[in-house]
C-alpha atoms as a PDB file:
ATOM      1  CA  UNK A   1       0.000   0.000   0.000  1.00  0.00           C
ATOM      2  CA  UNK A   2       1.447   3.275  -0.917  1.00  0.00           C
ATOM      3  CA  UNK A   3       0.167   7.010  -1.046  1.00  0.00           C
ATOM      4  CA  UNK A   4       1.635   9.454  -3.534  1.00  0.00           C
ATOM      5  CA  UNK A   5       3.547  12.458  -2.646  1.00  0.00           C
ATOM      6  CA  UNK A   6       2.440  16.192  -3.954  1.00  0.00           C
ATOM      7  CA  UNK A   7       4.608  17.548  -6.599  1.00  0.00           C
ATOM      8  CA  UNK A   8       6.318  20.391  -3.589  1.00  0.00           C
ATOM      9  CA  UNK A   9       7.525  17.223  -2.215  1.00  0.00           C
ATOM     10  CA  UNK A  10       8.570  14.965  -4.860  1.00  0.00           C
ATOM     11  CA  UNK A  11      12.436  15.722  -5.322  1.00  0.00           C
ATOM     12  CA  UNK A  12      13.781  14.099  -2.314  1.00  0.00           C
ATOM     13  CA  UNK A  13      15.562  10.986  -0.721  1.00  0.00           C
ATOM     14  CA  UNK A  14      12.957   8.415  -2.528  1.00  0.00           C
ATOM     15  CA  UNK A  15      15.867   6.873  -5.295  1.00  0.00           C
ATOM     16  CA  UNK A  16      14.597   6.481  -8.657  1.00  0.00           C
ATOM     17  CA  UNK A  17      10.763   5.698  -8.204  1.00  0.00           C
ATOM     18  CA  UNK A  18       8.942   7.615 -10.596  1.00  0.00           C
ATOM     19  CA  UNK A  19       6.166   8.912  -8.427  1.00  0.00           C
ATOM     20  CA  UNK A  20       8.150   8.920  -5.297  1.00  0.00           C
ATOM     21  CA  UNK A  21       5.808   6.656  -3.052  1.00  0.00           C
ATOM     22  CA  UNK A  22       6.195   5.757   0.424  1.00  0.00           C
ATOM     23  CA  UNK A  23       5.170   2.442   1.596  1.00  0.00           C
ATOM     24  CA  UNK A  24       3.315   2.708   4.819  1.00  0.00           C
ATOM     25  CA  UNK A  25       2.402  -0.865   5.031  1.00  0.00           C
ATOM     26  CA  UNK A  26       4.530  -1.044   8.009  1.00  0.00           C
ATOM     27  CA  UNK A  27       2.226   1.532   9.681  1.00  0.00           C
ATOM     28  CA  UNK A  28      -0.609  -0.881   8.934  1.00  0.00           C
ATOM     29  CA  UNK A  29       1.309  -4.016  10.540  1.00  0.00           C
ATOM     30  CA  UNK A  30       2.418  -1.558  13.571  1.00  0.00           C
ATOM     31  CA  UNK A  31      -1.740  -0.950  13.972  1.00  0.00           C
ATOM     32  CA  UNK A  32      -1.792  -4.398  15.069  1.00  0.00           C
ATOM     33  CA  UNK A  33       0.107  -3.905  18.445  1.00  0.00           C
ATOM     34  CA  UNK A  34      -3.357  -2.258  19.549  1.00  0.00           C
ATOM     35  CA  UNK A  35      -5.397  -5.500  21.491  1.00  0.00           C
ATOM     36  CA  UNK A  36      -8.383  -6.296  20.369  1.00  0.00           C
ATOM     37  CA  UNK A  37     -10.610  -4.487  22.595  1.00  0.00           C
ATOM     38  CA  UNK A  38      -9.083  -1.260  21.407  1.00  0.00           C
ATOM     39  CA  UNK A  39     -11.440  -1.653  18.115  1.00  0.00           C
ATOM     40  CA  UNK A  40     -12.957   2.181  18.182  1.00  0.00           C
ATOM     41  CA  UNK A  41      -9.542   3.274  19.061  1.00  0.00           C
ATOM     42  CA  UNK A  42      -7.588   1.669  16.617  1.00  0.00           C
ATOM     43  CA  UNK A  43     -10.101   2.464  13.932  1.00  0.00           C
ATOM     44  CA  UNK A  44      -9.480   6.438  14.752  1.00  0.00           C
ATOM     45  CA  UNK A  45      -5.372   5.719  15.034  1.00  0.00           C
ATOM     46  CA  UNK A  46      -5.385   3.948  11.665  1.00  0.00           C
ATOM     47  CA  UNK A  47      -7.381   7.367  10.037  1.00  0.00           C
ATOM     48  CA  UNK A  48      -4.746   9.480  12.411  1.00  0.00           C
ATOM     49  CA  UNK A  49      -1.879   7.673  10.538  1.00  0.00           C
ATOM     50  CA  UNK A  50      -3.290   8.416   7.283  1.00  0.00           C
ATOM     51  CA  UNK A  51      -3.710  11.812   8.012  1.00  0.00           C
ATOM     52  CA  UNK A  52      -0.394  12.440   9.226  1.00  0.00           C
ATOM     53  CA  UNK A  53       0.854  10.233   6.180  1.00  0.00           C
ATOM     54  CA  UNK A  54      -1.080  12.314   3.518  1.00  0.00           C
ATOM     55  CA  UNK A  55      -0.010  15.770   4.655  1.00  0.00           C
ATOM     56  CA  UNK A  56       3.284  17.558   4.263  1.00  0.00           C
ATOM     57  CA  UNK A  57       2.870  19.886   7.894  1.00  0.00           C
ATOM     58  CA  UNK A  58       4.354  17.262   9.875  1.00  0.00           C
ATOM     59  CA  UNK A  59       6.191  19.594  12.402  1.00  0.00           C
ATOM     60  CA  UNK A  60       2.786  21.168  13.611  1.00  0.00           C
ATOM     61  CA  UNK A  61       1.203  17.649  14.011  1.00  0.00           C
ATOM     62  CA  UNK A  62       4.595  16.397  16.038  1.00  0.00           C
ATOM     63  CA  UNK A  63       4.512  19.239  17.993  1.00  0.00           C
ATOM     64  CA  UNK A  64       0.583  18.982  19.078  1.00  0.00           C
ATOM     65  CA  UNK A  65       1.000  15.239  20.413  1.00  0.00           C
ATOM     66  CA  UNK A  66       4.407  16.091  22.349  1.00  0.00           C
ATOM     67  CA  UNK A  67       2.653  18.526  24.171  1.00  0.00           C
ATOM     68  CA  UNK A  68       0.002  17.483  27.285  1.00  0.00           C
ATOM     69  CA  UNK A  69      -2.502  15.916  27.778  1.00  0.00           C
ATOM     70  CA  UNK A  70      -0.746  14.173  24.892  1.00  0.00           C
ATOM     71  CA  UNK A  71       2.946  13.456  25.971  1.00  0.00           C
ATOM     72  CA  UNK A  72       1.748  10.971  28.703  1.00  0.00           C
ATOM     73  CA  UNK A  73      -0.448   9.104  26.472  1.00  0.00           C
ATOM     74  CA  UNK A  74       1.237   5.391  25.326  1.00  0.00           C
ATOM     75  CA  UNK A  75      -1.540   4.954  22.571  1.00  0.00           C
ATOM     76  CA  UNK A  76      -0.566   8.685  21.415  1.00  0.00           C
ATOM     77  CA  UNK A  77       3.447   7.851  21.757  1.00  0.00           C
ATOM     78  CA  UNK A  78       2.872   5.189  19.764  1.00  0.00           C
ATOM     79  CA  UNK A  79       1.737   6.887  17.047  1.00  0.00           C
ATOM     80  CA  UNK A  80       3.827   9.410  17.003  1.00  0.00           C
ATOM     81  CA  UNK A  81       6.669   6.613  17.332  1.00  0.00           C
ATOM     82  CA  UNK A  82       4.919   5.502  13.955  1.00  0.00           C
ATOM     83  CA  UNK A  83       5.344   8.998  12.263  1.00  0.00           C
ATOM     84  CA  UNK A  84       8.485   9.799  13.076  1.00  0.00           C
ATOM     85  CA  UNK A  85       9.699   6.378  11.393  1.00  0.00           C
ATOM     86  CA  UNK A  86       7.891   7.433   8.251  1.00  0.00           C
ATOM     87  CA  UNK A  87       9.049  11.206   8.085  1.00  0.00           C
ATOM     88  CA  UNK A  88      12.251  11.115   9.580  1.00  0.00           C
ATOM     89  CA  UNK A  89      13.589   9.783   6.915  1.00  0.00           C
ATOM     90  CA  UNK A  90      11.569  10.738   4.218  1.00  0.00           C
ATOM     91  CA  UNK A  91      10.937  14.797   4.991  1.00  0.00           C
ATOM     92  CA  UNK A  92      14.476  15.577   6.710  1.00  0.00           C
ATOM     93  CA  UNK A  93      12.430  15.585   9.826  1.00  0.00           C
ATOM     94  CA  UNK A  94      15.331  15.494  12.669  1.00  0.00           C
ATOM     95  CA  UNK A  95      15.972  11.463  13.569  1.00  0.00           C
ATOM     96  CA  UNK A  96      14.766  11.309  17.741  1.00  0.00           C
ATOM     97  CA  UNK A  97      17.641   8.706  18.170  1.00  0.00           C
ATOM     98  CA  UNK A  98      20.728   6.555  16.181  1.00  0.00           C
ATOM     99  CA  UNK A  99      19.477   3.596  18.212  1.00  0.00           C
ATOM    100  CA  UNK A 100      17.377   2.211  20.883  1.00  0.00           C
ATOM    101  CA  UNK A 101      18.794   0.046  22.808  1.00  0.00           C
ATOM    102  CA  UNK A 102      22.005   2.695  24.365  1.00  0.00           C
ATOM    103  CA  UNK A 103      21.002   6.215  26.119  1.00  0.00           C
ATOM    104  CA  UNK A 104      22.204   8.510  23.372  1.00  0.00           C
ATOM    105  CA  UNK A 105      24.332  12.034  24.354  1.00  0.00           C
ATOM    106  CA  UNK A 106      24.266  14.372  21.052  1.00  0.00           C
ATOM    107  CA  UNK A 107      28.085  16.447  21.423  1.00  0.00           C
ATOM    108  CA  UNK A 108      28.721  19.603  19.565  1.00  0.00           C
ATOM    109  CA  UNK A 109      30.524  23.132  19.544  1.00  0.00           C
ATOM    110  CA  UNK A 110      31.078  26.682  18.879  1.00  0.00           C
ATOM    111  CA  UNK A 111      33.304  28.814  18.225  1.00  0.00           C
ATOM    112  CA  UNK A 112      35.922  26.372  16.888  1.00  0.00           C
ATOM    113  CA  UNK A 113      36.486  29.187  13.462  1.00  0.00           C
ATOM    114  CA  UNK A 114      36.188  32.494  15.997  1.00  0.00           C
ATOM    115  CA  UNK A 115      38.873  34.518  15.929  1.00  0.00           C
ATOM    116  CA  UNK A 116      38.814  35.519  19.830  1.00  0.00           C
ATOM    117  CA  UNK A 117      37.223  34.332  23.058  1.00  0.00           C
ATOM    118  CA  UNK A 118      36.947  30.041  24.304  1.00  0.00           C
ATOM    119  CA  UNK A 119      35.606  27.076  22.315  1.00  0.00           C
ATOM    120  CA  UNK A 120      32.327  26.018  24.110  1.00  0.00           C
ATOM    121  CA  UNK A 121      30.711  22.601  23.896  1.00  0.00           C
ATOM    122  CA  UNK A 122      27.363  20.992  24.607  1.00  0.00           C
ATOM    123  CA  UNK A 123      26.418  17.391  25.526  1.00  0.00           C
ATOM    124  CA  UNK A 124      22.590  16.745  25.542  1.00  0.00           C
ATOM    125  CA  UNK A 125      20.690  13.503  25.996  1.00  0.00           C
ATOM    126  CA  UNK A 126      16.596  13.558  25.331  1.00  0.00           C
ATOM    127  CA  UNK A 127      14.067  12.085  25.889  1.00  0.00           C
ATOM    128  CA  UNK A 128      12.823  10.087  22.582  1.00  0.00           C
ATOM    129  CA  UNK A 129       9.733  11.197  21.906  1.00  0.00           C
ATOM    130  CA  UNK A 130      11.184  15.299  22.624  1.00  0.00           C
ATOM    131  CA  UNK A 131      10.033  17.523  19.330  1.00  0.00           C
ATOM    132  CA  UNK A 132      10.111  20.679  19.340  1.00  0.00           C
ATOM    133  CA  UNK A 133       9.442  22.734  15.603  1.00  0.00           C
ATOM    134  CA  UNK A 134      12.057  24.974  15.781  1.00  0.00           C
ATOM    135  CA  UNK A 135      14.912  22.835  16.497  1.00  0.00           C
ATOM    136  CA  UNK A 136      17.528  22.639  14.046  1.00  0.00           C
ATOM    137  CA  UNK A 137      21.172  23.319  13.398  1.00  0.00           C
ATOM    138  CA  UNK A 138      21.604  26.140  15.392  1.00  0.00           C
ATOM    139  CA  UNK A 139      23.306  27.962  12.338  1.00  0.00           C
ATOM    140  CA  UNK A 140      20.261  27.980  10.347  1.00  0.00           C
ATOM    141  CA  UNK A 141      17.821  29.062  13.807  1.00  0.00           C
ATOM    142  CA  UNK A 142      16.939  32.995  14.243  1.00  0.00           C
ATOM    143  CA  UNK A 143      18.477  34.362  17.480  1.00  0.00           C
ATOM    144  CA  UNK A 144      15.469  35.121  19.177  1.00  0.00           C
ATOM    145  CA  UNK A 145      14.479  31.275  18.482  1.00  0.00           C
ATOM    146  CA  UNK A 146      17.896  29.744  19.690  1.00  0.00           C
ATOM    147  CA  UNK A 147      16.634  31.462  23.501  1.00  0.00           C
ATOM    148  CA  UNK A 148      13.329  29.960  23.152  1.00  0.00           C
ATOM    149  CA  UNK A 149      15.145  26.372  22.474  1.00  0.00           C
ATOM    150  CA  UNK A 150      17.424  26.524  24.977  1.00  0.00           C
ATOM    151  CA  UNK A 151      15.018  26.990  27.355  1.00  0.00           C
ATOM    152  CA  UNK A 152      12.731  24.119  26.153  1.00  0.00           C
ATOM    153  CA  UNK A 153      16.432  21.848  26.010  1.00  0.00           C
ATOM    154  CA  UNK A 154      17.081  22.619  29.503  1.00  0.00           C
ATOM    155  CA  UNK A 155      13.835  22.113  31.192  1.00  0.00           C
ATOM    156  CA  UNK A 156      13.000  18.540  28.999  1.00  0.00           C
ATOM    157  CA  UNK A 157      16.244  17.113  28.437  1.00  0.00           C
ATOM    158  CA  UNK A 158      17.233  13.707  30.562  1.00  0.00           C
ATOM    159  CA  UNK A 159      20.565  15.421  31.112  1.00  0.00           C
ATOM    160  CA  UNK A 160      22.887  18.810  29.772  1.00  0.00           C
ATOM    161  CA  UNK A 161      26.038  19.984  30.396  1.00  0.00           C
ATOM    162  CA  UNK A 162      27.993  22.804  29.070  1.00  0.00           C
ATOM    163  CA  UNK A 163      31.664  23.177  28.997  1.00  0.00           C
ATOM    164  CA  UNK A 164      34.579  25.640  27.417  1.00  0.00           C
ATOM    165  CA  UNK A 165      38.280  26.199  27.393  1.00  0.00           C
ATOM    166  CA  UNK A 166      39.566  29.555  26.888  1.00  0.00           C
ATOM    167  CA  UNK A 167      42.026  31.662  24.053  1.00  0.00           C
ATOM    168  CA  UNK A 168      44.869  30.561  25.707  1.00  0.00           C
ATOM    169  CA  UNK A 169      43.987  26.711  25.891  1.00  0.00           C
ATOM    170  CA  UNK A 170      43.357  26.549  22.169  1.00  0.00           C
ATOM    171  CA  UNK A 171      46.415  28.158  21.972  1.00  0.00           C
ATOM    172  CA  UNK A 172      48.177  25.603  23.351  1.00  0.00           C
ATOM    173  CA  UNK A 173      46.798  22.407  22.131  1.00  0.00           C
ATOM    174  CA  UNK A 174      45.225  23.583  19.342  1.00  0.00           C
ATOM    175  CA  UNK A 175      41.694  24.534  18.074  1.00  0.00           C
ATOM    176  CA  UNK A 176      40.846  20.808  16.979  1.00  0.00           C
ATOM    177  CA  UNK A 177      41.948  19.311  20.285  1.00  0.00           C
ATOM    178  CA  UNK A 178      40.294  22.157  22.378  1.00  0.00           C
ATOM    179  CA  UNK A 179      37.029  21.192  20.469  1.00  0.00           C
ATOM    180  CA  UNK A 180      37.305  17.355  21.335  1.00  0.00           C
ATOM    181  CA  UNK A 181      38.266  18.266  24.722  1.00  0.00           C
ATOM    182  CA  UNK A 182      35.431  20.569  25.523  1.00  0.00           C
ATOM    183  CA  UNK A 183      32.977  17.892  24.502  1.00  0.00           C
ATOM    184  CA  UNK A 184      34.667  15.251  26.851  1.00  0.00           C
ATOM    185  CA  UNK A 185      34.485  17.505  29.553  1.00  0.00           C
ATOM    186  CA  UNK A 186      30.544  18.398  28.891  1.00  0.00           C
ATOM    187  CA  UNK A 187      30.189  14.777  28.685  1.00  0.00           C
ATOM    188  CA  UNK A 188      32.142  14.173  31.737  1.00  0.00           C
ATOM    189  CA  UNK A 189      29.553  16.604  33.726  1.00  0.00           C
ATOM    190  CA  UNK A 190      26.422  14.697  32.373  1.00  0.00           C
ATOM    191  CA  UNK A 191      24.334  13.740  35.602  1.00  0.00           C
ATOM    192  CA  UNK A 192      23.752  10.812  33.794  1.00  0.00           C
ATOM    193  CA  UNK A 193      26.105   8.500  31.513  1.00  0.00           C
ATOM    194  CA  UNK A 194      25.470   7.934  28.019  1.00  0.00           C
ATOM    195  CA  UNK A 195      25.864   4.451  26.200  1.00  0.00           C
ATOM    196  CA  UNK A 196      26.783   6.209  23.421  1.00  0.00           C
ATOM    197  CA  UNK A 197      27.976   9.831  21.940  1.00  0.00           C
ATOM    198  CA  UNK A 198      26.883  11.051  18.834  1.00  0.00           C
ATOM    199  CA  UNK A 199      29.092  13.673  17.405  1.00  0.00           C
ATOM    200  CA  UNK A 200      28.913  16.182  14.946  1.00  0.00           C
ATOM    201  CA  UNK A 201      31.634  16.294  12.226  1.00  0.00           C
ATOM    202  CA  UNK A 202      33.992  13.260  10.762  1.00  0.00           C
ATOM    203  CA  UNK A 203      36.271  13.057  13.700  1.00  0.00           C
ATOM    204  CA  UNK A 204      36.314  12.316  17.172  1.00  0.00           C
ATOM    205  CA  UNK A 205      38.925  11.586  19.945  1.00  0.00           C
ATOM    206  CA  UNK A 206      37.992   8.365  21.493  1.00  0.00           C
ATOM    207  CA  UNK A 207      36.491   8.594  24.862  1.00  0.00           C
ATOM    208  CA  UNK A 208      37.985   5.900  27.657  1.00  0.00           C
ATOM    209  CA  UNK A 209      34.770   3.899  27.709  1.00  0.00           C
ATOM    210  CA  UNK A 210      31.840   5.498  25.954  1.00  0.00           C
ATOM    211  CA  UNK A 211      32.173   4.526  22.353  1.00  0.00           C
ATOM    212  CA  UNK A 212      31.149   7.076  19.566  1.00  0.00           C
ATOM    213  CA  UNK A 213      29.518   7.739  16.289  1.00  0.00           C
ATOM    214  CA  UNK A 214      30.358  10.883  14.191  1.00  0.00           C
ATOM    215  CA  UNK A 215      28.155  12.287  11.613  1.00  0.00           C
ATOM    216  CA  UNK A 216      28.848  14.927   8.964  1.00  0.00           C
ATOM    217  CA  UNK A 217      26.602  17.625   9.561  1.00  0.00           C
ATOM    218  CA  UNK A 218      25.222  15.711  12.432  1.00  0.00           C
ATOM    219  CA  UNK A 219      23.008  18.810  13.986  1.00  0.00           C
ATOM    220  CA  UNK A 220      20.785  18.883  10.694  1.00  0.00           C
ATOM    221  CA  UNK A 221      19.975  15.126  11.399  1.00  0.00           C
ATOM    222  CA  UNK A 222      19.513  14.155  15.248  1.00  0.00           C
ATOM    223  CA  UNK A 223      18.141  16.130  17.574  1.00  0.00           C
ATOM    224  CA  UNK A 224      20.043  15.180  20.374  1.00  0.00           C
ATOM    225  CA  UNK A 225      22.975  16.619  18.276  1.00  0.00           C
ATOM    226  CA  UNK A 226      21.000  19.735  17.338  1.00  0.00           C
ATOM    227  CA  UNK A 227      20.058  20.547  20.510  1.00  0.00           C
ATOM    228  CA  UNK A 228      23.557  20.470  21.722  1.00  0.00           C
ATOM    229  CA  UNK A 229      24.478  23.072  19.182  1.00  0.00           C
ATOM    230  CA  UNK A 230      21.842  25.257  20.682  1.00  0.00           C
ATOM    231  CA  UNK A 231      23.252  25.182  23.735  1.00  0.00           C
ATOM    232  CA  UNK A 232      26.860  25.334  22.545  1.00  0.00           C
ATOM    233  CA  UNK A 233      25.242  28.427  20.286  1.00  0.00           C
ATOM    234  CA  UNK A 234      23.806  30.062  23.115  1.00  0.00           C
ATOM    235  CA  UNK A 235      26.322  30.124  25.889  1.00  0.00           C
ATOM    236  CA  UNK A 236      28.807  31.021  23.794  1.00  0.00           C
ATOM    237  CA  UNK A 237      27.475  34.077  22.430  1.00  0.00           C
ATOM    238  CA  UNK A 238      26.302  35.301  25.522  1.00  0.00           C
ATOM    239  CA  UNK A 239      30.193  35.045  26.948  1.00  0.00           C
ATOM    240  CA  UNK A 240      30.778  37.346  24.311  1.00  0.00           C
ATOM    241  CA  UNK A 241      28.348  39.451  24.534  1.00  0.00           C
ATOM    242  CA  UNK A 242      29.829  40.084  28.058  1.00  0.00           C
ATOM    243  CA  UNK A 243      33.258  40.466  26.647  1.00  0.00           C
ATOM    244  CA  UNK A 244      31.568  43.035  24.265  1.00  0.00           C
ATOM    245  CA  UNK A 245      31.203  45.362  27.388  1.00  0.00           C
ATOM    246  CA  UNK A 246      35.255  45.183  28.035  1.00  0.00           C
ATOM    247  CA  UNK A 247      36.192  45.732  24.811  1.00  0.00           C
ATOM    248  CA  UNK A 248      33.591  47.303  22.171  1.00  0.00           C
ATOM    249  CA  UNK A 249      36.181  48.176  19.418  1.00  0.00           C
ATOM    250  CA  UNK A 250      35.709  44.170  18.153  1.00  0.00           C
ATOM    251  CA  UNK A 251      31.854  44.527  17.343  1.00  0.00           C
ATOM    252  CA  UNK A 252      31.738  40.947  18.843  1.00  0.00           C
ATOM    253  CA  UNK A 253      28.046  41.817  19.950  1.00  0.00           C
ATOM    254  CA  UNK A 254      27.092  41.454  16.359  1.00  0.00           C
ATOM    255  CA  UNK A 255      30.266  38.920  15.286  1.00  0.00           C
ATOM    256  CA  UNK A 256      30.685  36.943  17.937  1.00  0.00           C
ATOM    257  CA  UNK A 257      34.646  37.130  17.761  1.00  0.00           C
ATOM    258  CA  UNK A 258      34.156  35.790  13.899  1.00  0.00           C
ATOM    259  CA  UNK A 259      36.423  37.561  11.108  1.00  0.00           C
ATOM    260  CA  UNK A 260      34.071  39.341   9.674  1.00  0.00           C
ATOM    261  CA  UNK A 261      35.367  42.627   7.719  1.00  0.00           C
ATOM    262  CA  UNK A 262      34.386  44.900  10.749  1.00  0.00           C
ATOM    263  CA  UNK A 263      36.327  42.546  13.177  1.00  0.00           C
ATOM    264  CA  UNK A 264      39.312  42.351  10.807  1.00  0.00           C
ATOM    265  CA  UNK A 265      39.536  45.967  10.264  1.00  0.00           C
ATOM    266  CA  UNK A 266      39.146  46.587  14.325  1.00  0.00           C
ATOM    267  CA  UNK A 267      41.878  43.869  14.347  1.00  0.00           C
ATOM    268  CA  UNK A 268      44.051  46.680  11.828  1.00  0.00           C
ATOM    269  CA  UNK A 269      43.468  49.733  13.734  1.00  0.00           C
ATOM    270  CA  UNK A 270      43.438  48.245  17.793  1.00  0.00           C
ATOM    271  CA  UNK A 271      45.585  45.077  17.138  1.00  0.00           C
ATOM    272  CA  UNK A 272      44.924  42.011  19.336  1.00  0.00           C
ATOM    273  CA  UNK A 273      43.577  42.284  22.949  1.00  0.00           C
ATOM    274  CA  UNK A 274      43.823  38.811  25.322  1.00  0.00           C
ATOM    275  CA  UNK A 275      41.150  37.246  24.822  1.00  0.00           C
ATOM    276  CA  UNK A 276      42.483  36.876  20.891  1.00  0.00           C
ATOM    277  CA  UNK A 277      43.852  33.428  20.046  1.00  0.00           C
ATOM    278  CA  UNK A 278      47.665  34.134  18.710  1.00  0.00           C
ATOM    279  CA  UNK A 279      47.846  30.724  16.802  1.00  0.00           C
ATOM    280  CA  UNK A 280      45.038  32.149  14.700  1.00  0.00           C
ATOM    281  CA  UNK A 281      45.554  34.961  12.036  1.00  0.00           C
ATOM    282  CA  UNK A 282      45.254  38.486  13.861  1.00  0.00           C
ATOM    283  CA  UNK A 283      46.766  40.644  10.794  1.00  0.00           C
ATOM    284  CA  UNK A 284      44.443  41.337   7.816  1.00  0.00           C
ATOM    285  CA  UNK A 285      46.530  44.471   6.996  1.00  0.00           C
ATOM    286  CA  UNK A 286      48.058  42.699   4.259  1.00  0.00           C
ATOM    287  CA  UNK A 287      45.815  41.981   1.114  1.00  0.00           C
ATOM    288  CA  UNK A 288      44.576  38.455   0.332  1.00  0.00           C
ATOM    289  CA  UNK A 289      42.710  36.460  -2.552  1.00  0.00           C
ATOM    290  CA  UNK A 290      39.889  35.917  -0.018  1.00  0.00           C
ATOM    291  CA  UNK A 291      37.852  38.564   0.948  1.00  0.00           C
ATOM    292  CA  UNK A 292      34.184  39.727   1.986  1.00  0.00           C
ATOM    293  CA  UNK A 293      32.451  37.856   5.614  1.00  0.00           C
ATOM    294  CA  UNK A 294      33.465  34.514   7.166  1.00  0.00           C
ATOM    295  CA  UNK A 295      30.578  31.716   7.639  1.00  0.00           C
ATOM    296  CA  UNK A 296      30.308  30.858  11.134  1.00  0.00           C
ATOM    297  CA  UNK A 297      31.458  27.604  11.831  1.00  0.00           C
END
């Protein structure tokens, strides 16, 4: 049994089928778990499941059933259990977990390509049915929205921790170890221990007994990881929005200690102050190939 997709939808992650189905039959077999004497109910699931498999606004219908009275309701976890199988993978919907049988800790940073100030860190571990519409890599979240997930993060998450090390500790190790290091040390302040870290990026130093999985772009795929960039996000700019107040010449209220042209050209006229990292290029007075805003990273 299949359903077909609207044409707004039909250039995604479906392979060659040439009118992009998805097969919900295993929704239909997953009906079954219901007991007999849940007839009227599982009549009104089975419509609920072709509902949410019919129509593209799956955020607002994931964010409805987390919320109460729903969140506390097995029949309604279920179904959402169902849904996210189907559009996880099928809408770019963030993935709720890697597996199921480990607790999960999603690991990420910022501030790793900043130019001044520490490299912060987040280690998160949610619950799995946690949804929240807004999450995302927090690169591609407004400002405004970031504050409103952090908040949601901190009071639903199993477990967060945030950690940093400073100019002068990237300095010395390096900006790739300092970002591997801040994660272990988020990690390390977990209240509770994770079976398994899931890591954003293509590398990872091991950790001494919790094994690891890294993914490439990792915060646009699990939410665990995503919401650890929020936090990461968050913290970090508001350290430099306090450093801001010490030193305004940087404009790191609006750059966050990125080169941007305004930083680089502060970076001309002021030079360095101590909270720059000296293993990272402070002198832009000389003309390069490269020139116009740097992505944060």
């Amino acid at each position: 049994m299949v359903i077909f997709l609207p044409d707004n939808k039909r250039q995604s992650h479906y392979g060659s089928r040439t009118h992009r189905q998805i097969d919900i039959c295993a929704v239909e077999r997953a009906v079954i778990f219901f007991s007999v004497r849940q007839k009227s109910f599982l009549k009104k699931a089975n419509k609920f499941l072709w509902f949410v498999a019919c129509f593209p606004p799956i955020k607002i219908l994931q964010f409805f059933i987390s919320t109460q009275p729903f969140q506390n309701n097995f029949y309604w976890q279920q179904i959402l259990g169902w849904q996210s199988c189907i559009f996880e993978k099928n809408f770019g919907v963030l993935q709720s977990f890697y597996q199921q049988d480990l607790v999960e800790a999603g690991c990420d940073e910022a501030g790793r390509g900043c130019l001044a100030g520490p490299v912060f860190a987040a280690a998160v571990i949610l619950p799995k049915n946690f949804y929240h519409p807004l999450l995302n890599d927090s690169k591609q979240v407004l400002p405004a929205h970031r504050n409103e997930l952090r908040k949601e993060i901190e009071e639903r998450a199993i477990a967060w921790a945030v950690a940093s090390l400073c100019n002068k500790q990237i300095d010395r190790i390096n900006i790739l170890k300092a970002s591997f290091k801040s994660m272990h040390l988020a990690v390390a302040q977990l209240s509770i221990a994770p079976g398994l870290l899931l890591i954003d990026g293509n590398r990872f130093t091991r950790h001494a007994i919790i094994p690891h999985k890294c993914f490439i772009k990792g915060d646009g795929i699990y939410a665990s990881i995503a919401a650890a960039s929020i936090l990461a996000k968050t913290y970090r700019d508001e350290f430099m929005m306090d450093l801001h107040l010490q030193f305004p010449q940087y404009g790191w209220a609006q750059n966050k200690g990125y080169a941007t042209r305004y930083h680089q050209e502060a970076l001309d006229q002021h030079g360095p102050c101590k909270y720059h990292r000296k293993t990272f290029r402070l002198d832009y007075s000389t003309p390069t190939l490269f020139t116009g805003e740097t992505i944060e990273g």
